[in-house]
PDB file of N, CA and C in Angstrom:
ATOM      1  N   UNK A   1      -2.553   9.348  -3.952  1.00  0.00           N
ATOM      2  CA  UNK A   1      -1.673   9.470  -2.807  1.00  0.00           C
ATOM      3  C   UNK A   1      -2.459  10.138  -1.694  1.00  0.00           C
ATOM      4  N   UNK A   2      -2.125   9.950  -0.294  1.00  0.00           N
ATOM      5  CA  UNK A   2      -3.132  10.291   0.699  1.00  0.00           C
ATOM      6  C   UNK A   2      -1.720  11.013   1.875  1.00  0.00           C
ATOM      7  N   UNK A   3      -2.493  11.848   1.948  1.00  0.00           N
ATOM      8  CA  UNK A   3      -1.246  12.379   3.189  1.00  0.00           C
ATOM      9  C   UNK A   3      -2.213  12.026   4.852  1.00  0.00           C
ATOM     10  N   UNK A   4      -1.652  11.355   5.609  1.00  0.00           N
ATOM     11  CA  UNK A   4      -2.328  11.185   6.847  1.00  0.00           C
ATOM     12  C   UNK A   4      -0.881  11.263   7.815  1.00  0.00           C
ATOM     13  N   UNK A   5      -1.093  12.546   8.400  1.00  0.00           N
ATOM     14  CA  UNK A   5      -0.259  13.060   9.026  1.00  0.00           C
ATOM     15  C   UNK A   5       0.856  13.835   8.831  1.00  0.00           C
ATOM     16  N   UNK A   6       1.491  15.056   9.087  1.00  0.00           N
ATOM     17  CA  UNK A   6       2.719  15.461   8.625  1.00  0.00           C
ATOM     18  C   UNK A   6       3.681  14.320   8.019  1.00  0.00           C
ATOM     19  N   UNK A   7       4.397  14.883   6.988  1.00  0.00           N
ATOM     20  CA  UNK A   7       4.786  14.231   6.087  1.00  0.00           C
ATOM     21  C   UNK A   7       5.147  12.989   5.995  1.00  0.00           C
ATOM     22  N   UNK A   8       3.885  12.446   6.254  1.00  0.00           N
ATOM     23  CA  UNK A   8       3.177  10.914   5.792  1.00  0.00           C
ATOM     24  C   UNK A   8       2.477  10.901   4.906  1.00  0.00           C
ATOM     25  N   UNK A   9       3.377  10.066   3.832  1.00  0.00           N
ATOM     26  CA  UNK A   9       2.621  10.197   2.276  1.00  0.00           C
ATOM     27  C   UNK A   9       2.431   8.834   2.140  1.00  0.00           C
ATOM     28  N   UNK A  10       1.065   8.243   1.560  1.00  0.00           N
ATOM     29  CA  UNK A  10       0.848   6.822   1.437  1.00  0.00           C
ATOM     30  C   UNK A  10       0.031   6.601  -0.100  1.00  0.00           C
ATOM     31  N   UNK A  11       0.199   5.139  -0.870  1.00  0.00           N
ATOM     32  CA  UNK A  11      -0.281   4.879  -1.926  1.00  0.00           C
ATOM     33  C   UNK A  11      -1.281   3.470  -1.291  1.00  0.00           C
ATOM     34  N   UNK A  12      -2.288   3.601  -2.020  1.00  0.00           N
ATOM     35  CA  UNK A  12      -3.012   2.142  -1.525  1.00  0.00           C
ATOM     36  C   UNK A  12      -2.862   1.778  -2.946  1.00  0.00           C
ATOM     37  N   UNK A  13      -2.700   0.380  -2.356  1.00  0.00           N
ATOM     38  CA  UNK A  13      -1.935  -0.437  -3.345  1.00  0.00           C
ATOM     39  C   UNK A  13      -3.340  -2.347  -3.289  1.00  0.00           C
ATOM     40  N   UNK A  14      -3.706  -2.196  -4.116  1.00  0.00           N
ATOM     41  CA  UNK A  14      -4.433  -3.630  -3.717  1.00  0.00           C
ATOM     42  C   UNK A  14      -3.481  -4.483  -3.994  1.00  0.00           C
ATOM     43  N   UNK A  15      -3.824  -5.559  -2.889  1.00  0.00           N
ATOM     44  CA  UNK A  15      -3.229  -7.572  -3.015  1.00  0.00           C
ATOM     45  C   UNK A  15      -3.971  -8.025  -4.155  1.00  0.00           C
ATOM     46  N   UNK A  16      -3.260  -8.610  -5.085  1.00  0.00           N
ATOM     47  CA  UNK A  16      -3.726  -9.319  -5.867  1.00  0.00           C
ATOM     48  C   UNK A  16      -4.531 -10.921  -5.109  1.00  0.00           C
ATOM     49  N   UNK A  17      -3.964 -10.738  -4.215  1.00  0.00           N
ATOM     50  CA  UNK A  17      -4.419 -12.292  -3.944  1.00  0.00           C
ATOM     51  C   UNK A  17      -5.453 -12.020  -2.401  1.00  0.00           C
ATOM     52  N   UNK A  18      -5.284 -11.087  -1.841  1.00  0.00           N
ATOM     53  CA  UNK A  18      -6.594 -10.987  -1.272  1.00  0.00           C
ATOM     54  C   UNK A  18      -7.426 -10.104  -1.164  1.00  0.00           C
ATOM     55  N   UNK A  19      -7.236  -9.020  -1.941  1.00  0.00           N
ATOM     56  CA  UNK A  19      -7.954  -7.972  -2.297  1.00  0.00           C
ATOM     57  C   UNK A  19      -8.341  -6.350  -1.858  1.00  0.00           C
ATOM     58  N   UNK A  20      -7.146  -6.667  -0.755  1.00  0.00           N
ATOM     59  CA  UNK A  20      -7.659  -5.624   0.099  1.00  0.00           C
ATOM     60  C   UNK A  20      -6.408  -4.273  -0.166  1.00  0.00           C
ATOM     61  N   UNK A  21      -6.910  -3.182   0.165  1.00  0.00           N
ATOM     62  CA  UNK A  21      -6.145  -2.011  -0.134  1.00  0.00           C
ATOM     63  C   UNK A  21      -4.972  -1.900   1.113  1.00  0.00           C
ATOM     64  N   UNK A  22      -4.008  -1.630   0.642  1.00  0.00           N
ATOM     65  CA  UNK A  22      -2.918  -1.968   1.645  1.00  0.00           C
ATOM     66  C   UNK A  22      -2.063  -0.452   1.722  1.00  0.00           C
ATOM     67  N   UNK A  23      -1.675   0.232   2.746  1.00  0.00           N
ATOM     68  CA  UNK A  23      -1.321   1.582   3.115  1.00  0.00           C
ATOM     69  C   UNK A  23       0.716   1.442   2.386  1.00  0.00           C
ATOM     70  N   UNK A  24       1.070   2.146   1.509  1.00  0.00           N
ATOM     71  CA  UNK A  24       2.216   1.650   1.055  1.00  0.00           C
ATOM     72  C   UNK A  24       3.168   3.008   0.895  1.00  0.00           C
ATOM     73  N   UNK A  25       3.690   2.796   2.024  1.00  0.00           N
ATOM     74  CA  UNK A  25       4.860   4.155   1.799  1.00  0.00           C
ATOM     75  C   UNK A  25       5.080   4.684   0.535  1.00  0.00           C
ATOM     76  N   UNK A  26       5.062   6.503   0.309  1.00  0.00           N
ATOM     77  CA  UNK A  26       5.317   6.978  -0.731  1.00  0.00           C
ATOM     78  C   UNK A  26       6.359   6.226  -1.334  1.00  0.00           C
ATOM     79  N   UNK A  27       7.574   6.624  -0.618  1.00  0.00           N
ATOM     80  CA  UNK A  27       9.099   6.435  -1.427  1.00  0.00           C
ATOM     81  C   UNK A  27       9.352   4.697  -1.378  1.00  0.00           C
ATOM     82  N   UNK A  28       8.389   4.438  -0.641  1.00  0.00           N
ATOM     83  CA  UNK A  28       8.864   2.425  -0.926  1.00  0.00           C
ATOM     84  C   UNK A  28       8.038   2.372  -1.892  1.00  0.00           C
ATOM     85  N   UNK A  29       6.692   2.415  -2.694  1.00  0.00           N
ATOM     86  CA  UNK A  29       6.195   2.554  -3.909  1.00  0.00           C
ATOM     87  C   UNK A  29       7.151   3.045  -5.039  1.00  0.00           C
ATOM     88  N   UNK A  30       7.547   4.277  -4.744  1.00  0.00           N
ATOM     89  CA  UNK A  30       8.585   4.604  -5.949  1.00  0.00           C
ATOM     90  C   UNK A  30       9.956   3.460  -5.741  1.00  0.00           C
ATOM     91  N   UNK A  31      10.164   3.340  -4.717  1.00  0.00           N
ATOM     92  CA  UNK A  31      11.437   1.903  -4.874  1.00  0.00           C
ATOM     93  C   UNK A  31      10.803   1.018  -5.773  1.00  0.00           C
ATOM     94  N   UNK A  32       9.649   0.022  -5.594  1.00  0.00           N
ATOM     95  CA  UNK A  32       8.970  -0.972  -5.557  1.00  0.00           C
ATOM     96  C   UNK A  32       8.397  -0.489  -7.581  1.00  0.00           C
ATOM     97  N   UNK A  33       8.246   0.873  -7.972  1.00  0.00           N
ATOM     98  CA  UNK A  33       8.125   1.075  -9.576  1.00  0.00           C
ATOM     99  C   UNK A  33       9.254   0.574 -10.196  1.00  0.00           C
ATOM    100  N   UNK A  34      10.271   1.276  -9.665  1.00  0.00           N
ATOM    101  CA  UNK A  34      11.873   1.170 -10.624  1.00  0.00           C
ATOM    102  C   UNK A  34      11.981   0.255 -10.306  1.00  0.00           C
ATOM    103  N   UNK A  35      11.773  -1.195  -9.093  1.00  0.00           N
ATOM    104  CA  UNK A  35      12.345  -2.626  -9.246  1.00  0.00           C
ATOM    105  C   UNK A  35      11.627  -3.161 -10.252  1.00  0.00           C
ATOM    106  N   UNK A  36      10.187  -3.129 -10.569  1.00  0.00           N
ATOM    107  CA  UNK A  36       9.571  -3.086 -11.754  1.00  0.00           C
ATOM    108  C   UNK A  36       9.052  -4.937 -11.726  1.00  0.00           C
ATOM    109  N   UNK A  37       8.944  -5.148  -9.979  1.00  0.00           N
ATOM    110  CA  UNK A  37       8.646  -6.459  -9.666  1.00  0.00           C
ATOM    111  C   UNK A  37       6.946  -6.259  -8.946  1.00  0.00           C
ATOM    112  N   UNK A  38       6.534  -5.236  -8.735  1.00  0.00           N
ATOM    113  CA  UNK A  38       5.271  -5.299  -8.474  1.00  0.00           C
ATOM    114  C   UNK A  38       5.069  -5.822  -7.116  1.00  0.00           C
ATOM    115  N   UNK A  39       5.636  -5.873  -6.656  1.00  0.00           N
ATOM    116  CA  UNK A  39       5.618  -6.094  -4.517  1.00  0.00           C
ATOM    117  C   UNK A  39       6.133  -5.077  -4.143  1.00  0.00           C
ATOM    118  N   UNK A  40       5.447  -4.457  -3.208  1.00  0.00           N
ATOM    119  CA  UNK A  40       5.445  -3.615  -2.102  1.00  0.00           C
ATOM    120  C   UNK A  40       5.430  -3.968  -1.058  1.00  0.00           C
ATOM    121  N   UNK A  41       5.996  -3.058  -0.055  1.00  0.00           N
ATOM    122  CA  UNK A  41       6.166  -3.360   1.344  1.00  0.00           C
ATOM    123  C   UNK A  41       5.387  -2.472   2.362  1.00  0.00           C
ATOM    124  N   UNK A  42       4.278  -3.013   2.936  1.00  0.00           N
ATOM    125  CA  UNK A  42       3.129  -2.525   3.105  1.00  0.00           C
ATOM    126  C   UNK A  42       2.991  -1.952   4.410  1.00  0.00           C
ATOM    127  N   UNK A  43       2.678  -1.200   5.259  1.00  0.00           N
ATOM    128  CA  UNK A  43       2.705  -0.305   6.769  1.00  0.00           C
ATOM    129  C   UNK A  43       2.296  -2.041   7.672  1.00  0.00           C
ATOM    130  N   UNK A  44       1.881  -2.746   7.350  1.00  0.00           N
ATOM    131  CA  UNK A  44       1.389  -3.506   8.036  1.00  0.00           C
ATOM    132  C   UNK A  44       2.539  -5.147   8.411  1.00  0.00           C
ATOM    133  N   UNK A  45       3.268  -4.681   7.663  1.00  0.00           N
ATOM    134  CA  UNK A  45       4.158  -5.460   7.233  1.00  0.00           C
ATOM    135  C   UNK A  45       4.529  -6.971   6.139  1.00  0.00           C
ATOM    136  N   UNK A  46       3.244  -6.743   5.769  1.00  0.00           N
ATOM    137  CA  UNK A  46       3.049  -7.494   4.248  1.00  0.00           C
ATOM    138  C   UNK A  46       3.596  -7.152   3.390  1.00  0.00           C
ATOM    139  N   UNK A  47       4.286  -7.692   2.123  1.00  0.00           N
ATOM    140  CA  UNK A  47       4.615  -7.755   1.127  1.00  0.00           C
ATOM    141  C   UNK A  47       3.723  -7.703   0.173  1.00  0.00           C
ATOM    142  N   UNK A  48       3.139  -6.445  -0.539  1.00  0.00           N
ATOM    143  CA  UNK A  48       1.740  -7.395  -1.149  1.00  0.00           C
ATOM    144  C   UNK A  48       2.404  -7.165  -2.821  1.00  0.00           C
ATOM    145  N   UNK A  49       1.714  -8.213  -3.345  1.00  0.00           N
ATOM    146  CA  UNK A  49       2.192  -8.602  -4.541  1.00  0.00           C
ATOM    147  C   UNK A  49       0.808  -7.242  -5.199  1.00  0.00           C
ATOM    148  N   UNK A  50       1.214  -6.341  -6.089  1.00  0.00           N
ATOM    149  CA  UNK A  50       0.117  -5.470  -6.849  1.00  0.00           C
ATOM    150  C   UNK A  50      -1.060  -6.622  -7.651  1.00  0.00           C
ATOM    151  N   UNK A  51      -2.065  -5.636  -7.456  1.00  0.00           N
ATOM    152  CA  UNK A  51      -3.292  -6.285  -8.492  1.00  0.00           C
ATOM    153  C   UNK A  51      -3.455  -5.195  -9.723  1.00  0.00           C
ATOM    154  N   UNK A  52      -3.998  -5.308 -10.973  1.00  0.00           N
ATOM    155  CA  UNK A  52      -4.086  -4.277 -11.533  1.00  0.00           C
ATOM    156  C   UNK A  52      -4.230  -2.948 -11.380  1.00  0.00           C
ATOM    157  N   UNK A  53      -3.988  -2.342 -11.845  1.00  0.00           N
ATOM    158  CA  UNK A  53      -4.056  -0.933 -11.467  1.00  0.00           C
ATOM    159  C   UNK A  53      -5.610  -0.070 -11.652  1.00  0.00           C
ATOM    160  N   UNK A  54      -5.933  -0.545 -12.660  1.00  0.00           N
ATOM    161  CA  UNK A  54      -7.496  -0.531 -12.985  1.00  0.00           C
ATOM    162  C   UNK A  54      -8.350  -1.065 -11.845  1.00  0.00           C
ATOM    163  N   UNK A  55      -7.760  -2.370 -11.471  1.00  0.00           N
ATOM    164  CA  UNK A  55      -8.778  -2.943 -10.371  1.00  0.00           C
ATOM    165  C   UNK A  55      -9.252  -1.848  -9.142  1.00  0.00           C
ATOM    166  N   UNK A  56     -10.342  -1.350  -8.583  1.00  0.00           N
ATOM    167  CA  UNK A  56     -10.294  -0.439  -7.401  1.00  0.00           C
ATOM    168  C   UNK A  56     -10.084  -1.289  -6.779  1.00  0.00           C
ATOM    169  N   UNK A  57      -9.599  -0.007  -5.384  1.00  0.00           N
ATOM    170  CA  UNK A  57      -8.627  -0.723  -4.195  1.00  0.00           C
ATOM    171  C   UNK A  57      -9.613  -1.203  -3.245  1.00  0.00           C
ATOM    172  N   UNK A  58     -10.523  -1.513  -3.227  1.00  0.00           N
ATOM    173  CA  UNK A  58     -11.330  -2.631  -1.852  1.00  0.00           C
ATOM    174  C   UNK A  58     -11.012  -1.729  -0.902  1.00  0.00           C
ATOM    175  N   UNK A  59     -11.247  -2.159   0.438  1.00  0.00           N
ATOM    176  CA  UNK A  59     -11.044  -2.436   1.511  1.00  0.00           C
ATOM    177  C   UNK A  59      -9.869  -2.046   2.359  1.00  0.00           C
ATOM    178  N   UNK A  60      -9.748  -0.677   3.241  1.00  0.00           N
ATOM    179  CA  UNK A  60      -8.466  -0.579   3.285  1.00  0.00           C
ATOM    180  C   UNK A  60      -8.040  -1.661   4.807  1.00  0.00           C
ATOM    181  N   UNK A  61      -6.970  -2.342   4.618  1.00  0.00           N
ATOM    182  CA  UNK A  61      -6.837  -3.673   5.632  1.00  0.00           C
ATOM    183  C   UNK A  61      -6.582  -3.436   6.884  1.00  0.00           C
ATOM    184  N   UNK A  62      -7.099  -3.695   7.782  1.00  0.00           N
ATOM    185  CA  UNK A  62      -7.232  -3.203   8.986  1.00  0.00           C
ATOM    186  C   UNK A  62      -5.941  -2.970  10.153  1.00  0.00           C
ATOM    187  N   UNK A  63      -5.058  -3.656   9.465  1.00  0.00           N
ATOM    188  CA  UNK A  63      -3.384  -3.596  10.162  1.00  0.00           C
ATOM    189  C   UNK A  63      -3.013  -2.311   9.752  1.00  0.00           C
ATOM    190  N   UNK A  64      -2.731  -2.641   8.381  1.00  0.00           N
ATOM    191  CA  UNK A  64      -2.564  -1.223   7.879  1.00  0.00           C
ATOM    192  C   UNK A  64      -2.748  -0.104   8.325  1.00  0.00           C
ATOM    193  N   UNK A  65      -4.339   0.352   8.714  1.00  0.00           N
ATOM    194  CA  UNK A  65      -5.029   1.135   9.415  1.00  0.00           C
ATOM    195  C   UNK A  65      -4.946   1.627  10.957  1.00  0.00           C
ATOM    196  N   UNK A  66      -4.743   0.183  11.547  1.00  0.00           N
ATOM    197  CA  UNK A  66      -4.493   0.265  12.913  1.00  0.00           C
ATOM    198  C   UNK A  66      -2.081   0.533  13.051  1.00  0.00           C
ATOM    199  N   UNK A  67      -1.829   0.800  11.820  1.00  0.00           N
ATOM    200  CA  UNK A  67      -0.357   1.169  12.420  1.00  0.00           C
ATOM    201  C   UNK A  67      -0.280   2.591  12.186  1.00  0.00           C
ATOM    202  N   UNK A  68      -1.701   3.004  12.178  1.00  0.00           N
ATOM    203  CA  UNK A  68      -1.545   4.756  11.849  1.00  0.00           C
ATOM    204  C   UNK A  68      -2.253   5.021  13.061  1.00  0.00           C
ATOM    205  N   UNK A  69      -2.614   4.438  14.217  1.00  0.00           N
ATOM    206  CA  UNK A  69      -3.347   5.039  14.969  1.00  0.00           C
ATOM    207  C   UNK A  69      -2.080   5.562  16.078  1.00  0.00           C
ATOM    208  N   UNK A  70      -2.314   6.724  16.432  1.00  0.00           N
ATOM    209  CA  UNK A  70      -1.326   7.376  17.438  1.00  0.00           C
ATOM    210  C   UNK A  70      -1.448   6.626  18.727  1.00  0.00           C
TER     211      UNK A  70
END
């Protein structure tokens, strides 16, 4: 978990299908465990379907990145 900014808590979460590490709200991750469907809803506004958990997270995706810039 990464805190970037007052209480902005984020999980990077890789796309299974394109690989890249995606910025994923604390508490929408914990939604997105208990649905127990493995899509998240990503700062960037992607849906990303999870890749293993083992897999490291690549690349963090540049939307993502650029919706944290002040």
């Amino acid at each position: 978990m990464s805190r970037l900014g007052p209480g902005r808590s984020f999980v990077l979460v890789r796309g299974a299908d394109d690989g890249m590490a995606h910025l994923v709200g604390y508490r929408l991750y914990e939604s997105g465990l208990i649905g127990g469907e493995g899509r998240y809803l990503a700062v960037c506004g992607r849906t990303v379907l999870a890749a293993a958990m083992a897999a490291e997270p690549g690349r963090v995706c540049r939307l993502c990145r650029a919706q944290l810039t002040p």
